[in-house]
Structures are given as C-alpha cells and as structure tokens.
PDB file of N, CA and C in Angstrom:
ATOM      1  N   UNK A   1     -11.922  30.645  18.714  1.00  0.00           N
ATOM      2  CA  UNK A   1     -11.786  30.567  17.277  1.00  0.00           C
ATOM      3  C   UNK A   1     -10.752  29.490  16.932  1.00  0.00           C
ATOM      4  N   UNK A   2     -10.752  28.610  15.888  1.00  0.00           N
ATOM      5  CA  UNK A   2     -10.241  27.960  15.581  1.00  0.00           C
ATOM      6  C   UNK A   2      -8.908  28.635  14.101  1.00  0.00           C
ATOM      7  N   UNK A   3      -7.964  28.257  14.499  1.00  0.00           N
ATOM      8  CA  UNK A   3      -7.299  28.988  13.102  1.00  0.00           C
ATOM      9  C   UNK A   3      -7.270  27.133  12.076  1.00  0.00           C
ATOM     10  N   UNK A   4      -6.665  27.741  10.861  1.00  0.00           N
ATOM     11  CA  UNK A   4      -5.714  26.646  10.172  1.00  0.00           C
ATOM     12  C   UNK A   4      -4.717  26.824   9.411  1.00  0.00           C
ATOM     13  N   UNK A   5      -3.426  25.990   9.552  1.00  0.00           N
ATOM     14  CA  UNK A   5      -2.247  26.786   8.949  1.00  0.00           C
ATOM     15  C   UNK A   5      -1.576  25.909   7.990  1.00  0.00           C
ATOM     16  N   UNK A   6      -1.404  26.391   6.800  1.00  0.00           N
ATOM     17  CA  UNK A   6      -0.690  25.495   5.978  1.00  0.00           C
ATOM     18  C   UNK A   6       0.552  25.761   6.179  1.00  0.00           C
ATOM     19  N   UNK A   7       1.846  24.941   6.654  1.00  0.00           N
ATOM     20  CA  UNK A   7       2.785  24.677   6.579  1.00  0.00           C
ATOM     21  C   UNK A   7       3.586  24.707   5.040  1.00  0.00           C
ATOM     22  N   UNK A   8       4.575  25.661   5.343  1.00  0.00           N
ATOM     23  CA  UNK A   8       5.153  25.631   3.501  1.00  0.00           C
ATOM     24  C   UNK A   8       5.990  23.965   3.716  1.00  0.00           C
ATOM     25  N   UNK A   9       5.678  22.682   2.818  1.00  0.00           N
ATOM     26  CA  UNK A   9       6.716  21.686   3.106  1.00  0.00           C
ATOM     27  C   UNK A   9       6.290  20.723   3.942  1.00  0.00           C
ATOM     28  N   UNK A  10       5.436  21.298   4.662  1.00  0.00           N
ATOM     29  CA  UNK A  10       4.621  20.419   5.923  1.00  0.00           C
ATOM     30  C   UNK A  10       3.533  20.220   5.828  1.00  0.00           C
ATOM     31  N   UNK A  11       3.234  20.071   7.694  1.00  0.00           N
ATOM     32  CA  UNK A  11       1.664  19.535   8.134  1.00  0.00           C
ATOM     33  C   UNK A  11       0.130  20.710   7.845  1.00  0.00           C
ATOM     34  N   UNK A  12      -0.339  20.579   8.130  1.00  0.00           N
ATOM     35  CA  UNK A  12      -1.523  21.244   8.733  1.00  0.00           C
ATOM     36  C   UNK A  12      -1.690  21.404  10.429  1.00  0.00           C
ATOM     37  N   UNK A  13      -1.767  22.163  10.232  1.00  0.00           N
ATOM     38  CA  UNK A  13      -1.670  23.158  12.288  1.00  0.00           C
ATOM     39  C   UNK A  13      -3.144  23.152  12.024  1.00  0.00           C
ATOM     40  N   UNK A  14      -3.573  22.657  13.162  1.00  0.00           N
ATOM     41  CA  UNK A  14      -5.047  23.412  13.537  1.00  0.00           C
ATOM     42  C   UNK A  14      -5.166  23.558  14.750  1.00  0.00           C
ATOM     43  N   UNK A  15      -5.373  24.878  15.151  1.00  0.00           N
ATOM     44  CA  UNK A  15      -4.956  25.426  16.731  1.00  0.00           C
ATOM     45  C   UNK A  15      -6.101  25.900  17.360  1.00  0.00           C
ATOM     46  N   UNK A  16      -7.173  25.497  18.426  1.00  0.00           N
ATOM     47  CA  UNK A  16      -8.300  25.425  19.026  1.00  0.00           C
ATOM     48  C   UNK A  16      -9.263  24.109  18.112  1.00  0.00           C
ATOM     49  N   UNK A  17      -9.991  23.802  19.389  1.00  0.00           N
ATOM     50  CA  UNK A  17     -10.742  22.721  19.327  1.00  0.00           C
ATOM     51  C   UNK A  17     -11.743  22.619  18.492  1.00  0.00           C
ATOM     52  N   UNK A  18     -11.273  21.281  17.855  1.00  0.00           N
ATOM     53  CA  UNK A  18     -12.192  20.715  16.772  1.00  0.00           C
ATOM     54  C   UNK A  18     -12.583  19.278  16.894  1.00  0.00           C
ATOM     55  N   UNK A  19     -13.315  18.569  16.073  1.00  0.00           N
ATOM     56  CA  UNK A  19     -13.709  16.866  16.023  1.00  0.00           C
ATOM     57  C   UNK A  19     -12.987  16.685  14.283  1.00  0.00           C
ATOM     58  N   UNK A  20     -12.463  15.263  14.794  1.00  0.00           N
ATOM     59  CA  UNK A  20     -11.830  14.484  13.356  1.00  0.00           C
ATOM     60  C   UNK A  20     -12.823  13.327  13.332  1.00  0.00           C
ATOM     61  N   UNK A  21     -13.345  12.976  12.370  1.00  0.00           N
ATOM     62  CA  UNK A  21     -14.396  12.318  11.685  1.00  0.00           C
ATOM     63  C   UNK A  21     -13.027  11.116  10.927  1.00  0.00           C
ATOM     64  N   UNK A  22     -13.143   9.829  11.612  1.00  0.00           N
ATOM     65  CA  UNK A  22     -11.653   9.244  10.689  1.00  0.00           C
ATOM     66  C   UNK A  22     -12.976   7.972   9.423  1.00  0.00           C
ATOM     67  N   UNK A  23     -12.013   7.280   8.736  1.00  0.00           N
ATOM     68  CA  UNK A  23     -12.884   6.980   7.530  1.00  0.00           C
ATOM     69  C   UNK A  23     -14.075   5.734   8.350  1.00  0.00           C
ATOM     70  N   UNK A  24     -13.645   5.154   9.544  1.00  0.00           N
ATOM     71  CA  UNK A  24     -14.441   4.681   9.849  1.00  0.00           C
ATOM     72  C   UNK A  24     -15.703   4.710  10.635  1.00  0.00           C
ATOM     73  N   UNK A  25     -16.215   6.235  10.964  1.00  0.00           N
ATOM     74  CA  UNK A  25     -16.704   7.254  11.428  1.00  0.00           C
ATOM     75  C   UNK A  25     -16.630   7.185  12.555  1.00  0.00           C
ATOM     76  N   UNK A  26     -15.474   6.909  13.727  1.00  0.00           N
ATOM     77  CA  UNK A  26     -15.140   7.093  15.104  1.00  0.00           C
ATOM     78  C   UNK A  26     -14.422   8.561  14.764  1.00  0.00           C
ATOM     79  N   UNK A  27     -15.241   9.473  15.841  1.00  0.00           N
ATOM     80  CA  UNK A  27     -14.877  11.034  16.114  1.00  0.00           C
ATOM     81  C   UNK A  27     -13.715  10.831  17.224  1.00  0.00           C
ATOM     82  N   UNK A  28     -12.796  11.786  17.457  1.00  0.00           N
ATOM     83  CA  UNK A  28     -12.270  12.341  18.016  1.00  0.00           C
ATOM     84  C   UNK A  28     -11.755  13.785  17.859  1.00  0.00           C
ATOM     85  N   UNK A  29     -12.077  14.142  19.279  1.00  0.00           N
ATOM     86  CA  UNK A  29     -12.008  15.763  19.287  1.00  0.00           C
ATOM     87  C   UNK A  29     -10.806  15.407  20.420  1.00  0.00           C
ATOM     88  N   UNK A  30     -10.110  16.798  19.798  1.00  0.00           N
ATOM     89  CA  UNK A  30      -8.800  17.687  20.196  1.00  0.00           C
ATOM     90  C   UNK A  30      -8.752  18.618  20.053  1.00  0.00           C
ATOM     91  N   UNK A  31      -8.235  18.984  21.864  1.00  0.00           N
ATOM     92  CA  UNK A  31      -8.834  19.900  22.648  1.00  0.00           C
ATOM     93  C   UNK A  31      -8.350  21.304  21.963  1.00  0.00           C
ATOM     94  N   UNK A  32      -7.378  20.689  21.678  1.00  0.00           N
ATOM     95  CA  UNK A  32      -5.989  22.862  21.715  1.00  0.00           C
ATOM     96  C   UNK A  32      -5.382  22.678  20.207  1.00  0.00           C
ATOM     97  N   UNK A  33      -4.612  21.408  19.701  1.00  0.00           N
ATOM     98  CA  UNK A  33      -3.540  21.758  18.670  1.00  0.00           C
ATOM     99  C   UNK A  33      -3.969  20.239  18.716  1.00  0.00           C
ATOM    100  N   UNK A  34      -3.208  20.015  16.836  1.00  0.00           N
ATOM    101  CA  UNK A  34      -2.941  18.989  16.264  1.00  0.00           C
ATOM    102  C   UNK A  34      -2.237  19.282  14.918  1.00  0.00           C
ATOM    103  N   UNK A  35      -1.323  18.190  14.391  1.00  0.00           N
ATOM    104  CA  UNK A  35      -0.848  18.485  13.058  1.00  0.00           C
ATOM    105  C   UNK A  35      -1.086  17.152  12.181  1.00  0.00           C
ATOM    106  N   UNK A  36      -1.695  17.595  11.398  1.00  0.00           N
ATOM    107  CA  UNK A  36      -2.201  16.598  10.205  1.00  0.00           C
ATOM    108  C   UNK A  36      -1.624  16.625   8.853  1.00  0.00           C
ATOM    109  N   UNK A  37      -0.900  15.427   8.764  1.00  0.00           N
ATOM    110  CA  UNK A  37      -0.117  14.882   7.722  1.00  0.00           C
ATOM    111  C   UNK A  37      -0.448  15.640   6.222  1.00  0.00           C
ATOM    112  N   UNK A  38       0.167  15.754   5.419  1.00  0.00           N
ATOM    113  CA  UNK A  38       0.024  15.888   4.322  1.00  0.00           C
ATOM    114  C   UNK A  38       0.807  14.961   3.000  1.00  0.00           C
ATOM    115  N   UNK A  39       1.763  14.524   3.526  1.00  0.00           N
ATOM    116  CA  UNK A  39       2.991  13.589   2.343  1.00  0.00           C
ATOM    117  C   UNK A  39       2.562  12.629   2.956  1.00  0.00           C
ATOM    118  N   UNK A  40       1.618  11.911   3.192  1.00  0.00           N
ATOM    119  CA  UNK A  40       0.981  10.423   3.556  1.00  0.00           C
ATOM    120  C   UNK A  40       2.380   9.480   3.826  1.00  0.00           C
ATOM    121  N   UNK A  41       3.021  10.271   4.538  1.00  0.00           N
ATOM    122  CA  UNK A  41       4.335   9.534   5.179  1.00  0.00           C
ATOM    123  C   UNK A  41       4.398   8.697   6.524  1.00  0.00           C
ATOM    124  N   UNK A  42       3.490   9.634   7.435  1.00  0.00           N
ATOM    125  CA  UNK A  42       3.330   9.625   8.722  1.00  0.00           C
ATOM    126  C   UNK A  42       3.168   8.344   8.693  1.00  0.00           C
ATOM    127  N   UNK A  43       3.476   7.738  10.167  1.00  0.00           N
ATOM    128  CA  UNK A  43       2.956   6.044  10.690  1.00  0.00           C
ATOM    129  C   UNK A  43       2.005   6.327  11.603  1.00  0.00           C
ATOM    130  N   UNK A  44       1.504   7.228  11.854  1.00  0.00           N
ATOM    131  CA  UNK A  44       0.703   8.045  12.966  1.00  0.00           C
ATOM    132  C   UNK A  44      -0.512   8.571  11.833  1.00  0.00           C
ATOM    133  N   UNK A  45      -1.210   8.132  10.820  1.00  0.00           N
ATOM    134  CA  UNK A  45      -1.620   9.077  10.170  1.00  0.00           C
ATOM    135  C   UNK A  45      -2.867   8.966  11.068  1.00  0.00           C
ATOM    136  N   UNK A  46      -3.581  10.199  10.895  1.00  0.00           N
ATOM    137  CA  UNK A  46      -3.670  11.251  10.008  1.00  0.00           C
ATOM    138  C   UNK A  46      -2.811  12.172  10.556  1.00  0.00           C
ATOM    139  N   UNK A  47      -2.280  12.236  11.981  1.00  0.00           N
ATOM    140  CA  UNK A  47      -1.471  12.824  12.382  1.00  0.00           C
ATOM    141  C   UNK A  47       0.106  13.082  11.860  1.00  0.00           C
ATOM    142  N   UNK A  48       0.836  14.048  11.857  1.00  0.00           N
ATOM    143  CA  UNK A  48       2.288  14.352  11.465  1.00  0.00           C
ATOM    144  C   UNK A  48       3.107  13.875  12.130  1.00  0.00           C
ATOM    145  N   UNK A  49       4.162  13.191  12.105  1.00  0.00           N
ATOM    146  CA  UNK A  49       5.128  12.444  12.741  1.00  0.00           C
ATOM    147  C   UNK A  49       6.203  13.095  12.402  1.00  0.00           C
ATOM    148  N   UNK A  50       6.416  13.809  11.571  1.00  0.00           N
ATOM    149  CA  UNK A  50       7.928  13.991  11.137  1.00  0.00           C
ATOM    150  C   UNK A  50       8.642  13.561   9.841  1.00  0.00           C
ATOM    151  N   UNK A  51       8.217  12.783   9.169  1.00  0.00           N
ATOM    152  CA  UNK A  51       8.179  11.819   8.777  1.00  0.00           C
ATOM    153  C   UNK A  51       8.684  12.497   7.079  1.00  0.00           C
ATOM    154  N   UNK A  52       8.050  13.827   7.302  1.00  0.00           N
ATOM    155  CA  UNK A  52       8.249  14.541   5.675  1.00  0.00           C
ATOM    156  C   UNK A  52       9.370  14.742   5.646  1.00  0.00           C
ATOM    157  N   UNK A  53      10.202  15.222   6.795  1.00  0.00           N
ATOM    158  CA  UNK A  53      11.485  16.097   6.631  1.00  0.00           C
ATOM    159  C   UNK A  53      12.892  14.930   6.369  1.00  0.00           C
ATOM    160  N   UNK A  54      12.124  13.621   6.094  1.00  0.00           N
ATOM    161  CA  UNK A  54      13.458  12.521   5.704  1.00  0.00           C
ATOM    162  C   UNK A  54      13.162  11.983   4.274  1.00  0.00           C
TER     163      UNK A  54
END
C-alpha cells in the first residue's frame, strides 16, 4: 500500500512505490519513499531539499 502525508509546513511523504510522470513525460518510479516539494523552493524540484525551513 502506498500511504501520502501532508506535512504541516512541509513536503509531501509518499511512502511505498509509485511512478512520477515529470512535465516532460519521462517516468520515474521510486521504489520505498520520496518527499515532494511544496513552497517551489527546492533546487531539486520536484523533490524537497530543505529549502522551506530557511
């Protein structure tokens, strides 16, 4: 099962394996965990860097 977690302040957790569809339609799937940006801060997007908490 896949969960998804909204972060109060933060990312998006998504914990078991899914596919990311990015805008140029190259998939990548990840396998276990990932955290996906939300304050379009990240330099890593779509991924979370940290980036909110400065």
């Amino acid at each position: 099962m896949t969960k998804v977690n909204l972060l109060d302040n933060g990312p998006i957790v998504v914990v078991g394996e899914h596919t990311i569809t990015h805008p140029d339609g190259r998939q990548e799937v990840k396998p276990s965990r990932a955290s996906y940006c939300r304050c379009n801060k990240s330099a890593n997007m779509p991924f979370c860097d940290g980036a909110h908490k400065t």
